[in-house]
C-alpha atoms as a PDB file:
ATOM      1  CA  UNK A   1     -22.554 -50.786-215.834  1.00  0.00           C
ATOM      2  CA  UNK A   2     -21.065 -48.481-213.519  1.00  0.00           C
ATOM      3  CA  UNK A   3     -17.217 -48.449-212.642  1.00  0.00           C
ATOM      4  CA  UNK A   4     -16.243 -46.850-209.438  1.00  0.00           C
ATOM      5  CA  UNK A   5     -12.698 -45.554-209.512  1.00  0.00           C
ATOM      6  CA  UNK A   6     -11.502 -44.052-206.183  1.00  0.00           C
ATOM      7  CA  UNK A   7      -8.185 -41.837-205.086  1.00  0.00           C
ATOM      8  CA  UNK A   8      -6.481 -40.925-202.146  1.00  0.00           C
ATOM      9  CA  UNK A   9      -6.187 -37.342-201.592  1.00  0.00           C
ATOM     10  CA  UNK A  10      -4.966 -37.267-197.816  1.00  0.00           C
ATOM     11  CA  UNK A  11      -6.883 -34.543-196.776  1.00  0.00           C
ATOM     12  CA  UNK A  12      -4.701 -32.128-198.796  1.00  0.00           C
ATOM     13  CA  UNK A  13      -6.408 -29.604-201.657  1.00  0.00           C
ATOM     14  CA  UNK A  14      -3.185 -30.338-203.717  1.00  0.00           C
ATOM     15  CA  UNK A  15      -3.215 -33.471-204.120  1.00  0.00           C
ATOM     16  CA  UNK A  16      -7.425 -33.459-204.869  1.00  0.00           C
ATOM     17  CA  UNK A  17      -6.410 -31.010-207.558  1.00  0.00           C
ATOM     18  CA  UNK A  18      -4.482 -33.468-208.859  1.00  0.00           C
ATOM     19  CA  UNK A  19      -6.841 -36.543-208.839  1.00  0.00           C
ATOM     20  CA  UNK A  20      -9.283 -34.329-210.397  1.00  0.00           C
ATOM     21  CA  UNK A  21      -7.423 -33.534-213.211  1.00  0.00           C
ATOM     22  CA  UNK A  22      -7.039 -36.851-213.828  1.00  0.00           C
ATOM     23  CA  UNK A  23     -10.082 -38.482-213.264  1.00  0.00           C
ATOM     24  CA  UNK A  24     -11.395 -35.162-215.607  1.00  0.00           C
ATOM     25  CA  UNK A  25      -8.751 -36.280-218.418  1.00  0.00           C
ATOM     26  CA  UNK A  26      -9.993 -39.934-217.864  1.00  0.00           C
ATOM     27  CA  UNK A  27     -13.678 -38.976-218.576  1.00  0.00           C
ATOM     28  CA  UNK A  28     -15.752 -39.981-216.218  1.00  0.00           C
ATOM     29  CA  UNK A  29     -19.096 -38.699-215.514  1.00  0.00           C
ATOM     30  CA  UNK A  30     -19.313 -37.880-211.962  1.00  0.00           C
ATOM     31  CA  UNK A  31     -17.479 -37.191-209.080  1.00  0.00           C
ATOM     32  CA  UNK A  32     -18.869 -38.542-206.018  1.00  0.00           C
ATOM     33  CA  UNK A  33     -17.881 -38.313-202.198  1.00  0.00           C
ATOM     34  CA  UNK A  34     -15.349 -35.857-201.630  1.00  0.00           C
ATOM     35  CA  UNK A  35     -14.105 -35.240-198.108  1.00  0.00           C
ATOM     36  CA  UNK A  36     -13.496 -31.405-196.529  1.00  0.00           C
ATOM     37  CA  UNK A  37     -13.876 -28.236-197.757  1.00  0.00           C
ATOM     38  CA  UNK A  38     -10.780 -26.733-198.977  1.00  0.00           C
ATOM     39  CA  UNK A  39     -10.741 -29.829-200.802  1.00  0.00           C
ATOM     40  CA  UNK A  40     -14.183 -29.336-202.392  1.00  0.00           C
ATOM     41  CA  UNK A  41     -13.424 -26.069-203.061  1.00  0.00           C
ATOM     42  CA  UNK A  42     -10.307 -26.483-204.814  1.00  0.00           C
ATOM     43  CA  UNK A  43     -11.504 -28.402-207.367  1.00  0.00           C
ATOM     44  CA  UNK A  44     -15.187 -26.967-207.577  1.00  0.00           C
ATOM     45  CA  UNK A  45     -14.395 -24.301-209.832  1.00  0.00           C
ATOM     46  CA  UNK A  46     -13.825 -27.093-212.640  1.00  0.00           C
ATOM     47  CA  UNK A  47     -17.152 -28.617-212.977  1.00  0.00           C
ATOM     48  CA  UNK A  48     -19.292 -26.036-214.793  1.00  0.00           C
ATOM     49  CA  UNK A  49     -16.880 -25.697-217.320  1.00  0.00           C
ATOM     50  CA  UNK A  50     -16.348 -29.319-217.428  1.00  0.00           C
ATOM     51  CA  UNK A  51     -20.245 -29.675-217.149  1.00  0.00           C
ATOM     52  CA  UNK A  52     -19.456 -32.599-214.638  1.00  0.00           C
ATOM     53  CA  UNK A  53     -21.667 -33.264-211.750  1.00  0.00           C
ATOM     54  CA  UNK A  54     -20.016 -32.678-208.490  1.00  0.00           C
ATOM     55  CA  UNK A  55     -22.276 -35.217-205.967  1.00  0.00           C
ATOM     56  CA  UNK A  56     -22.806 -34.978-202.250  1.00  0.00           C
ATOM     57  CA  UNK A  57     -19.170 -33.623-201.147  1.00  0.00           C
ATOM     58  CA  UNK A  58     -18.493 -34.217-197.216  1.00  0.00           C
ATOM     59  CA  UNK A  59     -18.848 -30.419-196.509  1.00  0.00           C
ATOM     60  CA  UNK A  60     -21.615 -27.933-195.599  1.00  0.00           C
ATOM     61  CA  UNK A  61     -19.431 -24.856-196.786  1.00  0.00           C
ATOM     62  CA  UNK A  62     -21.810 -22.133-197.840  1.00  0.00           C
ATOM     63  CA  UNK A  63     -19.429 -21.378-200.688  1.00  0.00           C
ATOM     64  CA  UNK A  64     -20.662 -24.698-202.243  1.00  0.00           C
ATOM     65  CA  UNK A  65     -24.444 -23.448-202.006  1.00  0.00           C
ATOM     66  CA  UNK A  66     -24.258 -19.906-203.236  1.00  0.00           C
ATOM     67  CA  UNK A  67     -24.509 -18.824-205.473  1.00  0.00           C
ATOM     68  CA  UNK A  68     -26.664 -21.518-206.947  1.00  0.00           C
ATOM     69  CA  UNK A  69     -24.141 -23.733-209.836  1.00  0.00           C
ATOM     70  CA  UNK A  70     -26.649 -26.966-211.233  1.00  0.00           C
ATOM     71  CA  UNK A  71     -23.285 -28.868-211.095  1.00  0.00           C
ATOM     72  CA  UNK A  72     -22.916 -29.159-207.331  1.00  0.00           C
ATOM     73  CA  UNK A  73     -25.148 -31.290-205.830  1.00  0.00           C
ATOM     74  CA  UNK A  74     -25.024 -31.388-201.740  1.00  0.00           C
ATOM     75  CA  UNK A  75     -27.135 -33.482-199.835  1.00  0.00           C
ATOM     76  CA  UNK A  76     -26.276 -32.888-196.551  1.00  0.00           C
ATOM     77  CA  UNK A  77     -27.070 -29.690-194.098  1.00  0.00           C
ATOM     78  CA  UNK A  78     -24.886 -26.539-194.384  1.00  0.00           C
ATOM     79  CA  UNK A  79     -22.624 -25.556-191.417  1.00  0.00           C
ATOM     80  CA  UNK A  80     -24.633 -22.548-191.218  1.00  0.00           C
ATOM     81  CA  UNK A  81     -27.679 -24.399-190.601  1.00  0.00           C
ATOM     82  CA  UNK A  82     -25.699 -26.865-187.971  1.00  0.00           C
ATOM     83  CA  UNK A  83     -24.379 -23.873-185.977  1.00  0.00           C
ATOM     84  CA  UNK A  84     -27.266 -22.103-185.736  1.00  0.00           C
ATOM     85  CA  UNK A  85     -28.996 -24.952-184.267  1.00  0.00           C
ATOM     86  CA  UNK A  86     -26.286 -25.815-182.207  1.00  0.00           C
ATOM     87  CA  UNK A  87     -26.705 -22.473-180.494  1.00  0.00           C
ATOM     88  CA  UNK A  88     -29.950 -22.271-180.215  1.00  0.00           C
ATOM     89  CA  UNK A  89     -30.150 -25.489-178.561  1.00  0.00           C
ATOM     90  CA  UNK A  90     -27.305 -24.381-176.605  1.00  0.00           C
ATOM     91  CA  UNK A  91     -29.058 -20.967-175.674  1.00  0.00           C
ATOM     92  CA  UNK A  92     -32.708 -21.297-175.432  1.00  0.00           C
ATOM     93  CA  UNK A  93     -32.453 -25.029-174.076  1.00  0.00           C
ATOM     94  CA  UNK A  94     -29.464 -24.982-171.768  1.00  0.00           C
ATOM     95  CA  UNK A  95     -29.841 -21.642-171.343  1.00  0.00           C
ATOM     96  CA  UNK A  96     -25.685 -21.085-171.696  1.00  0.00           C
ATOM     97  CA  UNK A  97     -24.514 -17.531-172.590  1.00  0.00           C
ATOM     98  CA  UNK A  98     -20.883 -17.895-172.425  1.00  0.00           C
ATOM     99  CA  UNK A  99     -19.839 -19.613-175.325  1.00  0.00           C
ATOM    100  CA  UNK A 100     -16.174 -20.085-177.241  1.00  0.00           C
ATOM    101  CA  UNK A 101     -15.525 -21.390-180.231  1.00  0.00           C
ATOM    102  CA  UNK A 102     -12.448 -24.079-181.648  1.00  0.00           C
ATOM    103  CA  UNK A 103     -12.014 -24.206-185.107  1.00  0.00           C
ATOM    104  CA  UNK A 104      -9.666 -25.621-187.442  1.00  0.00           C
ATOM    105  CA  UNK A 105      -7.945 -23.035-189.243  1.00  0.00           C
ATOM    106  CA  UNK A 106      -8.865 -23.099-193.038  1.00  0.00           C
ATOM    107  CA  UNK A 107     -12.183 -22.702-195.046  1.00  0.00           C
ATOM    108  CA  UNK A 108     -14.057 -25.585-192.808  1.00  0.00           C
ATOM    109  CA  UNK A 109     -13.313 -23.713-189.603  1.00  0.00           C
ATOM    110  CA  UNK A 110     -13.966 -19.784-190.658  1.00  0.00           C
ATOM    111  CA  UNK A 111     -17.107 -21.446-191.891  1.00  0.00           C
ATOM    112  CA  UNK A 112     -18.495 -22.670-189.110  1.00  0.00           C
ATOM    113  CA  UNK A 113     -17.120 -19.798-186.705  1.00  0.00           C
ATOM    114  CA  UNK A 114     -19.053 -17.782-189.297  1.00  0.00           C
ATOM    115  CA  UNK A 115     -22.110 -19.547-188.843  1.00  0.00           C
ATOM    116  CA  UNK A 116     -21.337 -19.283-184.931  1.00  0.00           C
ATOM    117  CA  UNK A 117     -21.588 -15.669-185.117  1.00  0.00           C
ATOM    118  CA  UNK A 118     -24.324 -15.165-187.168  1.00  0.00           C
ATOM    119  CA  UNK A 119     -26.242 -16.730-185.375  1.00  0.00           C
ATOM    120  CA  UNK A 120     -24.927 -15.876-181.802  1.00  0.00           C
ATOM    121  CA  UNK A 121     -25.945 -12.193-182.809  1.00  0.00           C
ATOM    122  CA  UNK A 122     -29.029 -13.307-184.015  1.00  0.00           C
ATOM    123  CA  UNK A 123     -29.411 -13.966-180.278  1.00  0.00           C
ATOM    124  CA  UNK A 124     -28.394 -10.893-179.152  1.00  0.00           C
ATOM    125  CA  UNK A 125     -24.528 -12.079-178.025  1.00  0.00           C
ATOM    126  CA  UNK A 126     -21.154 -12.986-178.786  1.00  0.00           C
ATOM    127  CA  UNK A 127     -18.730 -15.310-178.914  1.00  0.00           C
ATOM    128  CA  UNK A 128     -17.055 -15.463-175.332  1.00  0.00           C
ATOM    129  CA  UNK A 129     -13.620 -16.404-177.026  1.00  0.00           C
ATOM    130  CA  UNK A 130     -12.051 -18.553-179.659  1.00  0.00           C
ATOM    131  CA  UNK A 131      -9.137 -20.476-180.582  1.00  0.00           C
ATOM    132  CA  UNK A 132      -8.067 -22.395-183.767  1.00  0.00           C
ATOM    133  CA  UNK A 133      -5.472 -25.393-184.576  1.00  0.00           C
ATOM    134  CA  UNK A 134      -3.746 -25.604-187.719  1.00  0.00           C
ATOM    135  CA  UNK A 135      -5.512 -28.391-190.271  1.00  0.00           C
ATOM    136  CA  UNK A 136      -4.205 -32.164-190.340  1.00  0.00           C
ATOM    137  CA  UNK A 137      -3.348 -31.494-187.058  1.00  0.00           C
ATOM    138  CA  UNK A 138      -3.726 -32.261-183.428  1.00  0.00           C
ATOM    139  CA  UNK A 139      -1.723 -29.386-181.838  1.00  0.00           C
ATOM    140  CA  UNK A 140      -4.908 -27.778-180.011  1.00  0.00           C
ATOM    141  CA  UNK A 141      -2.748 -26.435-177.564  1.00  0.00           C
ATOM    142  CA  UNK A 142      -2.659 -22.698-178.572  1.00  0.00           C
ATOM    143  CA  UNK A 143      -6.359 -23.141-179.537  1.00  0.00           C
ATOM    144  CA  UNK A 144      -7.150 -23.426-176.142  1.00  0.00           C
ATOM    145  CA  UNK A 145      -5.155 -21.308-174.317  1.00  0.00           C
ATOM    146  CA  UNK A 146      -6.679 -18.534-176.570  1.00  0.00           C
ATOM    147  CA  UNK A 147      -9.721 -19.925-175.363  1.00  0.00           C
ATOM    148  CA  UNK A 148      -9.083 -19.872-171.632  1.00  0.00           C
ATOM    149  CA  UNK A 149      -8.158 -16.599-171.505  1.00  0.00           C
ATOM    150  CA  UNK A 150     -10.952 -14.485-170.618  1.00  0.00           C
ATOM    151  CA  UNK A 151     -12.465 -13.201-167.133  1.00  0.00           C
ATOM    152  CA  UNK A 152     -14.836 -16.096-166.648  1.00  0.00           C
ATOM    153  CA  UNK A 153     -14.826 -19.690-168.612  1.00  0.00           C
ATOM    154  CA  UNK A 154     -16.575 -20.581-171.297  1.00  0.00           C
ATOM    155  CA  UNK A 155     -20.045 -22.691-170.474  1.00  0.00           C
ATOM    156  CA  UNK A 156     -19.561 -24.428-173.839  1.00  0.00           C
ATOM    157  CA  UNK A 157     -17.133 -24.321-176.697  1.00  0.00           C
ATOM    158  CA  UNK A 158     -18.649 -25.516-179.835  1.00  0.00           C
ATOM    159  CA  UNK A 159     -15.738 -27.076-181.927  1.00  0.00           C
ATOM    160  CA  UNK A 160     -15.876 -26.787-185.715  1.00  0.00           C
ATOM    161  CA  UNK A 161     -13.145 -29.693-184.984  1.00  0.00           C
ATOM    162  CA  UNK A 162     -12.072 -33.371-186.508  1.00  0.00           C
ATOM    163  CA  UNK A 163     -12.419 -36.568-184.592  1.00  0.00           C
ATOM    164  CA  UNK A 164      -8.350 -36.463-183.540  1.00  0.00           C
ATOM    165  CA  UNK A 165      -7.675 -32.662-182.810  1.00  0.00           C
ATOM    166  CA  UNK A 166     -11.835 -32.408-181.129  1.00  0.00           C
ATOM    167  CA  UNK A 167     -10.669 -35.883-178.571  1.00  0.00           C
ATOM    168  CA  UNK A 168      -6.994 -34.124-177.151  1.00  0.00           C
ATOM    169  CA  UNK A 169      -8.742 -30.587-176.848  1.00  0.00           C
ATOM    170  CA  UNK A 170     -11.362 -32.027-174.602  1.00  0.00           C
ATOM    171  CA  UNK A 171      -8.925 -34.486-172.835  1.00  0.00           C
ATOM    172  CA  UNK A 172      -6.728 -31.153-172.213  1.00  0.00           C
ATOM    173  CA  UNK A 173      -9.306 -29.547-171.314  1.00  0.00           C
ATOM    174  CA  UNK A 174     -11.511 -30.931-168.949  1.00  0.00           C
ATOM    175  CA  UNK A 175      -8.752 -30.445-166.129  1.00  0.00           C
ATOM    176  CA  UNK A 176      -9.135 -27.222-166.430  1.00  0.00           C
ATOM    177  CA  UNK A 177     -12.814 -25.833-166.749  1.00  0.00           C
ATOM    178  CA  UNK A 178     -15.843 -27.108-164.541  1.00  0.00           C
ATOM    179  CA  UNK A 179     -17.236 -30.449-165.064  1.00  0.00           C
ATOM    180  CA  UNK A 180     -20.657 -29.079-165.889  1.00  0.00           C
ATOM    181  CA  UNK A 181     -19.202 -27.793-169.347  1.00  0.00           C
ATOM    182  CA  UNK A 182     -20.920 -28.378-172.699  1.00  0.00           C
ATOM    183  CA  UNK A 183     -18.319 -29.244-175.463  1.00  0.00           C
ATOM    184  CA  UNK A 184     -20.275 -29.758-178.584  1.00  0.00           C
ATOM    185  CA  UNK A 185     -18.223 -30.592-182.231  1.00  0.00           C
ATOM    186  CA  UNK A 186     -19.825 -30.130-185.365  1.00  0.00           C
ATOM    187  CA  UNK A 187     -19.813 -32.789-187.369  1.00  0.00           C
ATOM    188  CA  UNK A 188     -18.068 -36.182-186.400  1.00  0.00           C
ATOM    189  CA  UNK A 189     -18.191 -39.589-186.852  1.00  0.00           C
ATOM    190  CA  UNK A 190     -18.557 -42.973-184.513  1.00  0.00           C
ATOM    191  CA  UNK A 191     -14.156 -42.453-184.421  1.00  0.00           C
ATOM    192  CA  UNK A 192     -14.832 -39.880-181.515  1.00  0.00           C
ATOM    193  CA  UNK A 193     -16.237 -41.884-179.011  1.00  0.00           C
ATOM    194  CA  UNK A 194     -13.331 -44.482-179.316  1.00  0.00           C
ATOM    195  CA  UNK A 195     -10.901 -41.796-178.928  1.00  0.00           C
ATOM    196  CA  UNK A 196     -12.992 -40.165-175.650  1.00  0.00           C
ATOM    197  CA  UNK A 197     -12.477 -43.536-174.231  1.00  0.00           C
ATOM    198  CA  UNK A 198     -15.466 -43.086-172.859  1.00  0.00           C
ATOM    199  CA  UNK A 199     -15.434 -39.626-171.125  1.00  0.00           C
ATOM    200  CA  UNK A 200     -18.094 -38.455-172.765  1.00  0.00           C
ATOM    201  CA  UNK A 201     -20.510 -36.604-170.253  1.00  0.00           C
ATOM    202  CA  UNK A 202     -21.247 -32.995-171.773  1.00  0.00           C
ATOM    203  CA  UNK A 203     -20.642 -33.719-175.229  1.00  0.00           C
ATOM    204  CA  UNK A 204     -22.704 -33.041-177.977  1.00  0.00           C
ATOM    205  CA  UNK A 205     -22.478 -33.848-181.587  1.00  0.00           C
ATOM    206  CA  UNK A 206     -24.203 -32.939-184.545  1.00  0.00           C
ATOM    207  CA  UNK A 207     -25.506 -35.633-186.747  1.00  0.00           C
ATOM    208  CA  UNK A 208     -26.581 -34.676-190.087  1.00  0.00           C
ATOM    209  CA  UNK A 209     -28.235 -36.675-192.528  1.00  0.00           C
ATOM    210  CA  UNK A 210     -27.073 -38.261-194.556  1.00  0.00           C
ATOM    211  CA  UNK A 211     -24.493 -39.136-193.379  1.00  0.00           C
END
């Protein structure tokens, strides 16, 4: 029989620390499920020596792929692949130039702004501007001023963005950049179209599987 035992971390890398130490000194098997990527990589560290399988955590950091460790098992795309499609899709199909980037500001967001700017220059451009918020947060407000101030707006902002902080920056900033702009956020769930309350013409989302 199997015995699932579940935690609360709140989003905070402390407090998984914690849990893992004690679901480590409780001896369990597995660990299954974890959410975010400072998170994940807080407590990653512990499973080779531990020899404990670390299964499917809700991240596609590239710090949990390489280098290759047997004891971290993802199952989902890295934000490195997601971006790069994003802007490709972005580029060769909407045929968009000007691009900006939100991100949240720990290892989720550099991430994906990485993986935004690898593969921008792959393309033979850059990122028009960017803008972060800090994390557990909705205060997007400096993230898009940063954002907004360049020459000519952005076509499309990809946001490396939670449900909450992705809904108020486009709410704040649809009055203030042409209606015809893309805003696509990496990685969501169903949560974002309740919160767009159905304003959601121009927005993208990526949906990997599974999810």
């Amino acid at each position: 029989n199997l015995t699932l035992t579940t935690l609360d971390d709140g989003y905070d890398p402390a407090r998984t620390l914690a849990n893992t130490q004690e679901f480590i000194a409780s001896n369990v098997f597995a660990l299954i499920g974890y959410y975010g990527t400072d998170p994940s990589l807080t407590v990653a560290p512990l499973m080779s020596p531990h020899q404990l399988p670390f299964i499917g955590p809700y991240t596609g950091s590239i710090a949990l792929r390489m280098p290759y460790d047997p004891y971290l098992i993802n199952i989902g795309a890295s934000y490195r692949d997601m971006t790069s499609a994003f802007v490709a899709y972005l580029v060769e199909t909407l045929f968009l130039t000007r691009i900006s980037v939100l991100y949240q500001a720990d290892g989720y967001g550099t991430d994906g702004l990485a993986g935004v700017q690898l593969a921008m220059t792959s393309l033979g451009l850059s990122i028009l501007s960017n803008g972060s918020y800090p994390r557990n947060t909705v205060d997007v407000e400096n993230g898009l001023r940063a954002i907004l101030a360049v020459k000519y707006p952005p076509q499309a902002i990809i946001m490396i963005a939670l449900d909450y902080p992705a809904a108020r920056f486009i709410h704040l900033a649809r009055p203030l950049l042409p209606s015809s702009t893309v805003y696509a956020v990496l990685v969501t769930t169903v949560h974002l179209l309740d919160l767009l309350e159905g304003e959601t013409d121009n927005v993208l989302v990526t949906q990997p599987v599974p999810e």
